[in-house]
PDB file of N, CA and C in Angstrom:
ATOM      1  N   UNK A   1      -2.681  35.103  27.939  1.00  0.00           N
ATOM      2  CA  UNK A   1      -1.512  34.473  27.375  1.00  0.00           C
ATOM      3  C   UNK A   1      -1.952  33.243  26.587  1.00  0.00           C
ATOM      4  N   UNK A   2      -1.736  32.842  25.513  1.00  0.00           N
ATOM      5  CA  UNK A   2      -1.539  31.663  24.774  1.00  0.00           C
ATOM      6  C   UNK A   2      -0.568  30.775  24.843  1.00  0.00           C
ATOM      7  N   UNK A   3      -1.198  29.572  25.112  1.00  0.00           N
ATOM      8  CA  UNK A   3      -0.272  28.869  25.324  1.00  0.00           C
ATOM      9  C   UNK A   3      -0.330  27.516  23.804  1.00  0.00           C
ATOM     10  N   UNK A   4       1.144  26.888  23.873  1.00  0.00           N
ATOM     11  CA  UNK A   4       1.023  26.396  21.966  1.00  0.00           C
ATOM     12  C   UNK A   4       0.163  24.994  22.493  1.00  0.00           C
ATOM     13  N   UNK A   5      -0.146  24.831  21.679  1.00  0.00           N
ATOM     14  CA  UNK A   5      -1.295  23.399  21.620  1.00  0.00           C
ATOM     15  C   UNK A   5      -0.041  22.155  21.598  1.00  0.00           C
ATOM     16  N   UNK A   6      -0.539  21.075  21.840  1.00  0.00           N
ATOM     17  CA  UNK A   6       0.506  19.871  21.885  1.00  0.00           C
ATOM     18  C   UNK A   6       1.056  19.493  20.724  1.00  0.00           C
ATOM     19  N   UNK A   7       2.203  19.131  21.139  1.00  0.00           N
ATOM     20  CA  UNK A   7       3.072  18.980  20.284  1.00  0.00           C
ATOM     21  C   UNK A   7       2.849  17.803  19.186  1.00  0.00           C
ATOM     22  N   UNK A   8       3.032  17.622  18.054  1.00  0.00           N
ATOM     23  CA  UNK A   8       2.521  16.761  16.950  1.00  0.00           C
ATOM     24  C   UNK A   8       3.589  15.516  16.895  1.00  0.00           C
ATOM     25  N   UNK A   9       3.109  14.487  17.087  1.00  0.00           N
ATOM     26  CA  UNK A   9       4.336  13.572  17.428  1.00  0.00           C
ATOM     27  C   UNK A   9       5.087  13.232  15.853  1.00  0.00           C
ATOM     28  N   UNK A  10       6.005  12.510  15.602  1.00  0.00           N
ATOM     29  CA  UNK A  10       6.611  12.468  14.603  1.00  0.00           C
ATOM     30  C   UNK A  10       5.564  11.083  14.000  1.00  0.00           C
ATOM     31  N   UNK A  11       6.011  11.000  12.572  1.00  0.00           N
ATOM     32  CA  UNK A  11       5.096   9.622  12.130  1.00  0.00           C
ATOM     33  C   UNK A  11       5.681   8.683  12.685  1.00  0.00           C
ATOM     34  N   UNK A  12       5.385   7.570  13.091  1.00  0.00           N
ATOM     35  CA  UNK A  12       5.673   6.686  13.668  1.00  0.00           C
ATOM     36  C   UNK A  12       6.724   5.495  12.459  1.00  0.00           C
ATOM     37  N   UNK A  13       7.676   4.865  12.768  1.00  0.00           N
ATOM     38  CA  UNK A  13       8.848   4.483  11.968  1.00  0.00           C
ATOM     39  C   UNK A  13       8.172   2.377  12.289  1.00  0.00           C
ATOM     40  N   UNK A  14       7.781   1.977  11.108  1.00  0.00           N
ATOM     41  CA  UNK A  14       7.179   0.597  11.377  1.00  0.00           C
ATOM     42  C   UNK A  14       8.063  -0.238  10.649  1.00  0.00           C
ATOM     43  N   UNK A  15       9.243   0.509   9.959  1.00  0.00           N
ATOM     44  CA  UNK A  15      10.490  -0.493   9.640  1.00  0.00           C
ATOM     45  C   UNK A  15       9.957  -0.408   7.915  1.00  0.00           C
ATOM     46  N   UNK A  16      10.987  -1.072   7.266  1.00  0.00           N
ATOM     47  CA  UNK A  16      11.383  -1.067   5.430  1.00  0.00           C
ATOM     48  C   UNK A  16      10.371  -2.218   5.437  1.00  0.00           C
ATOM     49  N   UNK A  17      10.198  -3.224   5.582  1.00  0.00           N
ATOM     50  CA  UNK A  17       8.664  -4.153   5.229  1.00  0.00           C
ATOM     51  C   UNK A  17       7.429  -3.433   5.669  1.00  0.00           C
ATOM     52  N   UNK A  18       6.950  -2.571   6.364  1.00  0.00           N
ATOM     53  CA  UNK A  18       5.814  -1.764   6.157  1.00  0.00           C
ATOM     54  C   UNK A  18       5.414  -0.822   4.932  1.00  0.00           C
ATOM     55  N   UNK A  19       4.329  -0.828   4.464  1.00  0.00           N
ATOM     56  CA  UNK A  19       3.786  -0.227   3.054  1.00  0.00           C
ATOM     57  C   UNK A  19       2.456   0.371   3.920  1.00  0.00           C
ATOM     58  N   UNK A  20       2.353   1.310   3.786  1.00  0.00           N
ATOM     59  CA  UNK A  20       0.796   2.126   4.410  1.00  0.00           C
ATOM     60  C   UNK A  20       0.918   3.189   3.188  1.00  0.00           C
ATOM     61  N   UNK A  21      -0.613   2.692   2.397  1.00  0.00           N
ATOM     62  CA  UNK A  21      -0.991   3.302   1.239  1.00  0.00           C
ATOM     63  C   UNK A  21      -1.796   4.727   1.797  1.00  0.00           C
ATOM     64  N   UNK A  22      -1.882   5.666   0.904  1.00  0.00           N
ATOM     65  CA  UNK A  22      -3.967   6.564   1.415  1.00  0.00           C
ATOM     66  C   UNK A  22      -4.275   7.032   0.216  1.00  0.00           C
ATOM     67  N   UNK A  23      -4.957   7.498   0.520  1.00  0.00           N
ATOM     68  CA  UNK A  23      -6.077   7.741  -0.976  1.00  0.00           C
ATOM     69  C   UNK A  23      -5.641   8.827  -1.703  1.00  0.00           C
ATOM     70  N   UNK A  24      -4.174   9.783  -1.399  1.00  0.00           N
ATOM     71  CA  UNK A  24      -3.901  10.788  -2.397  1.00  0.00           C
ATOM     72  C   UNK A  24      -2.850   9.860  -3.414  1.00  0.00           C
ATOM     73  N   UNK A  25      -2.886   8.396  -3.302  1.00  0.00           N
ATOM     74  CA  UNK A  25      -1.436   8.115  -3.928  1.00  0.00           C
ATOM     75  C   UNK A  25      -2.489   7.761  -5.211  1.00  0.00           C
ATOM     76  N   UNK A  26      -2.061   7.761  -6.269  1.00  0.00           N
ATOM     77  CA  UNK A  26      -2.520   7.050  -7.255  1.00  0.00           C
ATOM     78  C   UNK A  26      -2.436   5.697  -7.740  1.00  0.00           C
ATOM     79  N   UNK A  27      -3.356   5.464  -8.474  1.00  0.00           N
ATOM     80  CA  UNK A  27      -3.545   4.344  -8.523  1.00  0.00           C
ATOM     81  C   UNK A  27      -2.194   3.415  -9.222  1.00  0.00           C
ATOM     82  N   UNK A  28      -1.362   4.083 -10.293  1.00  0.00           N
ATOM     83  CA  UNK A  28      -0.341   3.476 -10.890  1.00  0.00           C
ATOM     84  C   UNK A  28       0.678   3.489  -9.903  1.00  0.00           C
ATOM     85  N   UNK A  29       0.736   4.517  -8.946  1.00  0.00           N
ATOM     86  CA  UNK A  29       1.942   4.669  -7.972  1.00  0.00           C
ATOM     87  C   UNK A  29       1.977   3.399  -7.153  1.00  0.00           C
ATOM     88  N   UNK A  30       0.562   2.990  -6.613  1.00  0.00           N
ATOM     89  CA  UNK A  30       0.277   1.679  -5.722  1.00  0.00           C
ATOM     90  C   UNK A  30       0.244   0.412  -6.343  1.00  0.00           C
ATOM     91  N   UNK A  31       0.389   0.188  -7.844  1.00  0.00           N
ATOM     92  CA  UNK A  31       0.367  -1.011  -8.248  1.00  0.00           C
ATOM     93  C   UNK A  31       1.671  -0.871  -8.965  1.00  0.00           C
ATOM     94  N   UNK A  32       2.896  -0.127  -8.957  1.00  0.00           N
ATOM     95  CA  UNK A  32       3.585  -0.095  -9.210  1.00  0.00           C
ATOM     96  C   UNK A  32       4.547  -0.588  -8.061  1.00  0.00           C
ATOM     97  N   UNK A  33       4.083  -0.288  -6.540  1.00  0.00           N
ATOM     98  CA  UNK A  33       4.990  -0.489  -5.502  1.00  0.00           C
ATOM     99  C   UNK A  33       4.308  -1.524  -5.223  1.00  0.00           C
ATOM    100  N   UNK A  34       3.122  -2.343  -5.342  1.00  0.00           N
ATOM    101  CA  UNK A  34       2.852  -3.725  -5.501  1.00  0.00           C
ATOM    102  C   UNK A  34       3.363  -4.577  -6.199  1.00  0.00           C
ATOM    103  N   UNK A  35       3.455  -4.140  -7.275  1.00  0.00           N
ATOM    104  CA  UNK A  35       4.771  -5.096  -8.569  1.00  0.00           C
ATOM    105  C   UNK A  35       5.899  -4.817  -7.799  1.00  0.00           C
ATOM    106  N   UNK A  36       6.677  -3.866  -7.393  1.00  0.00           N
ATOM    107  CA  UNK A  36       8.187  -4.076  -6.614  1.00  0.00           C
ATOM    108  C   UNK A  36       7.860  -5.194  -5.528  1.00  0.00           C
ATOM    109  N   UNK A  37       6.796  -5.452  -4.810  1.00  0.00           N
ATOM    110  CA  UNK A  37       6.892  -6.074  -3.247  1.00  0.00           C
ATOM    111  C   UNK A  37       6.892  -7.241  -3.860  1.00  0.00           C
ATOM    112  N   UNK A  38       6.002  -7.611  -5.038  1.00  0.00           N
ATOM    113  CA  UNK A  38       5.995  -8.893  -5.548  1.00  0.00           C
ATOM    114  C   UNK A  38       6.904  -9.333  -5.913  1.00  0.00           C
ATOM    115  N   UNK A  39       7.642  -9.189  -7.306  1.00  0.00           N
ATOM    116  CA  UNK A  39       8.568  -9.441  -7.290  1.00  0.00           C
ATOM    117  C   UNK A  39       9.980  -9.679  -6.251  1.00  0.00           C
ATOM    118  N   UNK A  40      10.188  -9.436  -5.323  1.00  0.00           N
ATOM    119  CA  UNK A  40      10.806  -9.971  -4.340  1.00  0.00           C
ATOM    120  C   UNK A  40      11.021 -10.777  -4.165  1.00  0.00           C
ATOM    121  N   UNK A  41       9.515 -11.753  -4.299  1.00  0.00           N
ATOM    122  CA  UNK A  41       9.434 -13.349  -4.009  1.00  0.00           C
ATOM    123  C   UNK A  41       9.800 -13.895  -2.431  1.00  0.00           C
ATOM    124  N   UNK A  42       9.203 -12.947  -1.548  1.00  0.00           N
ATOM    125  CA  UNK A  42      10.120 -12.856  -0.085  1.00  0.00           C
ATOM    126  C   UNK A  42       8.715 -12.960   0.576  1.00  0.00           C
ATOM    127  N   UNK A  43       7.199 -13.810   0.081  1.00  0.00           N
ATOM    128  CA  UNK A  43       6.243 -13.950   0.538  1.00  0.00           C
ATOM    129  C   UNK A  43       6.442 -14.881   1.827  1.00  0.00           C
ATOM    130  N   UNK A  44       6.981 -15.694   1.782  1.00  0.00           N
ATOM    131  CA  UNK A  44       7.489 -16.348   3.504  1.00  0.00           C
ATOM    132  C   UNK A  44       8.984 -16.102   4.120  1.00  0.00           C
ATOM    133  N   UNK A  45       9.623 -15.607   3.424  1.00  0.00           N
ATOM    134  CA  UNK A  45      10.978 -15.338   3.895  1.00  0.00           C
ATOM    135  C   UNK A  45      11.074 -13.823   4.675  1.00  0.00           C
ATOM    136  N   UNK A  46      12.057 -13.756   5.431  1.00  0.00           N
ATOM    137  CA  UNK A  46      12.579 -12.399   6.486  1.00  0.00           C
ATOM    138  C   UNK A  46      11.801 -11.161   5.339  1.00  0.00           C
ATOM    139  N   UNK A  47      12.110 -11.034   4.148  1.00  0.00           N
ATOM    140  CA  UNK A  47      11.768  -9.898   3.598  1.00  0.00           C
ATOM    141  C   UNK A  47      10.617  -9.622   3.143  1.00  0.00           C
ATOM    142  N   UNK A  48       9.500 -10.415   4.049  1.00  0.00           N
ATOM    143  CA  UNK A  48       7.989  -9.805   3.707  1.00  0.00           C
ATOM    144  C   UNK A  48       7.742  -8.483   3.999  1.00  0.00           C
ATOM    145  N   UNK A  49       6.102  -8.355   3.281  1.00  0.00           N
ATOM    146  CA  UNK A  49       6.297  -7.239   3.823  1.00  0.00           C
ATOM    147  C   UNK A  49       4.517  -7.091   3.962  1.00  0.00           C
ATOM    148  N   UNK A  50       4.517  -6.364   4.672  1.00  0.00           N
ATOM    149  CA  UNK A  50       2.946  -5.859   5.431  1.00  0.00           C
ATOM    150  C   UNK A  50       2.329  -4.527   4.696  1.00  0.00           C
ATOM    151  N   UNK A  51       1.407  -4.833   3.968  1.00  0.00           N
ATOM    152  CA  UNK A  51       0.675  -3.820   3.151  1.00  0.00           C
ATOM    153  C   UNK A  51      -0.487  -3.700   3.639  1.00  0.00           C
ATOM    154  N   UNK A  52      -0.844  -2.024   4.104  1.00  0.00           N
ATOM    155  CA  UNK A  52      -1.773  -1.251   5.068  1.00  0.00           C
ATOM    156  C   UNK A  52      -2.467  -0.057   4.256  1.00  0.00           C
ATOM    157  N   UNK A  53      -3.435  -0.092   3.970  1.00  0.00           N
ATOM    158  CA  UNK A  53      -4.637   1.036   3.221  1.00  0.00           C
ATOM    159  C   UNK A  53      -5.250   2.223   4.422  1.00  0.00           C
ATOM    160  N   UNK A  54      -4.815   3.127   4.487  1.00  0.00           N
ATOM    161  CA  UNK A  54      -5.401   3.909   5.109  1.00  0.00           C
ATOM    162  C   UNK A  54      -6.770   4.282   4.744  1.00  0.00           C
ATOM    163  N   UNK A  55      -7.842   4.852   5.573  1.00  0.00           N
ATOM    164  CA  UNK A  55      -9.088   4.657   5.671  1.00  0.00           C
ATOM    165  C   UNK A  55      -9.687   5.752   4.295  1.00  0.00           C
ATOM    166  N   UNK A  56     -10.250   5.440   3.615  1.00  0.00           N
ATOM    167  CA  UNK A  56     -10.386   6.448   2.213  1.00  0.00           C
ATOM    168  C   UNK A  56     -11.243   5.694   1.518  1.00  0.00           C
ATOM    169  N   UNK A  57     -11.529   6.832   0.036  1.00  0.00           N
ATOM    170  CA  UNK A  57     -11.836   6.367  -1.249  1.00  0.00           C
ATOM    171  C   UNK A  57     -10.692   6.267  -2.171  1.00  0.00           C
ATOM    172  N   UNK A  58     -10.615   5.287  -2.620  1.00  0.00           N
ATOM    173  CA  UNK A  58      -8.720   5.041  -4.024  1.00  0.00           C
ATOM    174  C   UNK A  58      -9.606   4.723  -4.921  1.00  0.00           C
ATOM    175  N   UNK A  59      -9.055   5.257  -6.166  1.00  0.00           N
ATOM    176  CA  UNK A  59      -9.079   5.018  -7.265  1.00  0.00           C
ATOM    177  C   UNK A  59      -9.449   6.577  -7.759  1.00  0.00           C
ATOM    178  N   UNK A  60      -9.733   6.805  -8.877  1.00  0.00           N
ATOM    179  CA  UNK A  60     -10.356   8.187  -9.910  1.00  0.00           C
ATOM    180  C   UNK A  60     -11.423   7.943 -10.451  1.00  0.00           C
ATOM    181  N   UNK A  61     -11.903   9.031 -11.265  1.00  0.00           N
ATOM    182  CA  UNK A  61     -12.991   8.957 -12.119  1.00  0.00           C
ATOM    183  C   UNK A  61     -12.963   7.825 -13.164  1.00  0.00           C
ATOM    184  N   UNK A  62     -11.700   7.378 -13.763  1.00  0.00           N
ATOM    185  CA  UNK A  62     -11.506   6.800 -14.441  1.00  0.00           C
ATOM    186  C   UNK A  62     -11.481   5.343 -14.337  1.00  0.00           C
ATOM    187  N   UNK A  63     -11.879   4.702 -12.916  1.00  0.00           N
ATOM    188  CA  UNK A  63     -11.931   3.916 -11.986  1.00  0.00           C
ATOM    189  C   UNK A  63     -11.010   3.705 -10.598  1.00  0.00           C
ATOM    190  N   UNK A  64     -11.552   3.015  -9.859  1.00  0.00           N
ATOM    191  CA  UNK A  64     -11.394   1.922  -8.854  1.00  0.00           C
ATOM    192  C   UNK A  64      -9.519   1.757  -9.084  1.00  0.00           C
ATOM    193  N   UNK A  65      -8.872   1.926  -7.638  1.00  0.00           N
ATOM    194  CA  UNK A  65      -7.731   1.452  -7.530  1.00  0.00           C
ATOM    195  C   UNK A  65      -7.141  -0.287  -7.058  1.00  0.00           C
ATOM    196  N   UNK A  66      -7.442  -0.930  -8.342  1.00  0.00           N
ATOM    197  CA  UNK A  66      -7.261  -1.853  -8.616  1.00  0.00           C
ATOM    198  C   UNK A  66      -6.420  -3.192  -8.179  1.00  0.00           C
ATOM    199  N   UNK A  67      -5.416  -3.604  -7.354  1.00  0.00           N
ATOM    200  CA  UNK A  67      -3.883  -3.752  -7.877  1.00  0.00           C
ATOM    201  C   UNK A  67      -4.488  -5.004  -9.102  1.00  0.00           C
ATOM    202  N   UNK A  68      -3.622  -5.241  -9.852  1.00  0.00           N
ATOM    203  CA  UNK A  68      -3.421  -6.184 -11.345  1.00  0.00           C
ATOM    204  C   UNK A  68      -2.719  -7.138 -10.670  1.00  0.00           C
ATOM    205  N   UNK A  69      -2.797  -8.369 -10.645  1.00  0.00           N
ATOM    206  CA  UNK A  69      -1.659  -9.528 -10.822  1.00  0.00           C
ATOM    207  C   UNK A  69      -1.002  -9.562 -11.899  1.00  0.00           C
ATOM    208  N   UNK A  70       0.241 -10.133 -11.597  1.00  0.00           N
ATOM    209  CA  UNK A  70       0.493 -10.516 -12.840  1.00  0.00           C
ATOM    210  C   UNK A  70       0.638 -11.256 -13.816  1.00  0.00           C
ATOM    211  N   UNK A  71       0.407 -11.257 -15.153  1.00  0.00           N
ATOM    212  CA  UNK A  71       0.378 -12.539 -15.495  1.00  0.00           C
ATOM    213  C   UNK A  71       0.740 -14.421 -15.651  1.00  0.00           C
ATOM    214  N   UNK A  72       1.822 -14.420 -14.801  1.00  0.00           N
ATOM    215  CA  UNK A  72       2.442 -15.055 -14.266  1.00  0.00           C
ATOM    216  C   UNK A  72       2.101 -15.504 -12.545  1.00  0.00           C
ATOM    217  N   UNK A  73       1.315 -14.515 -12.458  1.00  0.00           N
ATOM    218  CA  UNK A  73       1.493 -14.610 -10.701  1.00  0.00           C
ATOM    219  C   UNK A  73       0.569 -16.353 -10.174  1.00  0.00           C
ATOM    220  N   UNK A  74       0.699 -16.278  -9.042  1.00  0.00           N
ATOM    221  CA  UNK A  74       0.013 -17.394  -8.344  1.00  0.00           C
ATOM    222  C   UNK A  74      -1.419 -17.026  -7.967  1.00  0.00           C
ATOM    223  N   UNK A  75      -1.730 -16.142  -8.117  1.00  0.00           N
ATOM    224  CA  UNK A  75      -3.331 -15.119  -8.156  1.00  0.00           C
ATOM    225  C   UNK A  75      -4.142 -15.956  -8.781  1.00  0.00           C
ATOM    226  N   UNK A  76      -5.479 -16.527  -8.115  1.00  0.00           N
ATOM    227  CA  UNK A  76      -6.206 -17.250  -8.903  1.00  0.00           C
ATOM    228  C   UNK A  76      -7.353 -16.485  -8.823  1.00  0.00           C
ATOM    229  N   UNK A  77      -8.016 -16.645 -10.040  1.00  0.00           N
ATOM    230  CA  UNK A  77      -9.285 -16.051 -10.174  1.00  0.00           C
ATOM    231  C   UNK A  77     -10.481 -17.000 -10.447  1.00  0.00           C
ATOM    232  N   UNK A  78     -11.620 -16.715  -9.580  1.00  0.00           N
ATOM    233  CA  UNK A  78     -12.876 -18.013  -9.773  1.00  0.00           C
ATOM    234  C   UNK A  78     -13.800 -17.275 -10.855  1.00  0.00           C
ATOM    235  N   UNK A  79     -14.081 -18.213 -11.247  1.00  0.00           N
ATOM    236  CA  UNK A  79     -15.202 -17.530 -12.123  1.00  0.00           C
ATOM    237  C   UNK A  79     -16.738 -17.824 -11.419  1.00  0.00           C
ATOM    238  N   UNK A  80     -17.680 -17.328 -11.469  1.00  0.00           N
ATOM    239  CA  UNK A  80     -19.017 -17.323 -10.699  1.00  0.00           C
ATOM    240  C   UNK A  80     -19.511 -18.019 -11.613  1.00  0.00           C
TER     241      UNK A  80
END
């Protein structure tokens, strides 16, 4: 007799401020839902939100999955 293997639990529900990326999303899809989180402007207020990379390679042949600031942003860049 066969018996069914265990049951597959459902994905787990971490609430509307959780973002968990993986490596089939593309790269414009993830810096596109990075520009939505940003814009918010909810970096210390109730509507933050927690951005999570699942374990992978991101980006394409065409490069590296990037995110962009924006030009405006508070993003500082050092120069070496």
């Amino acid at each position: 007799m066969l018996s069914a293997g265990p049951a597959l639990a459902a994905p787990p529900d971490f609430g509307p401020n959780v973002v968990i990326f993986n490596p089939s999303q593309t790269a414009t899809g993830i810096n596109a839902t990075l520009a939505t989180l940003t814009n918010r402007g909810q970096e210390f207020g109730a509507g933050r939100s927690q951005i999570f990379f699942m374990p992978g390679t991101y980006g394409s042949a065409e490069g590296p999955t990037i995110p962009l600031p924006r030009p405006d942003s508070s993003v500082r860049r050092w120069a070496r």
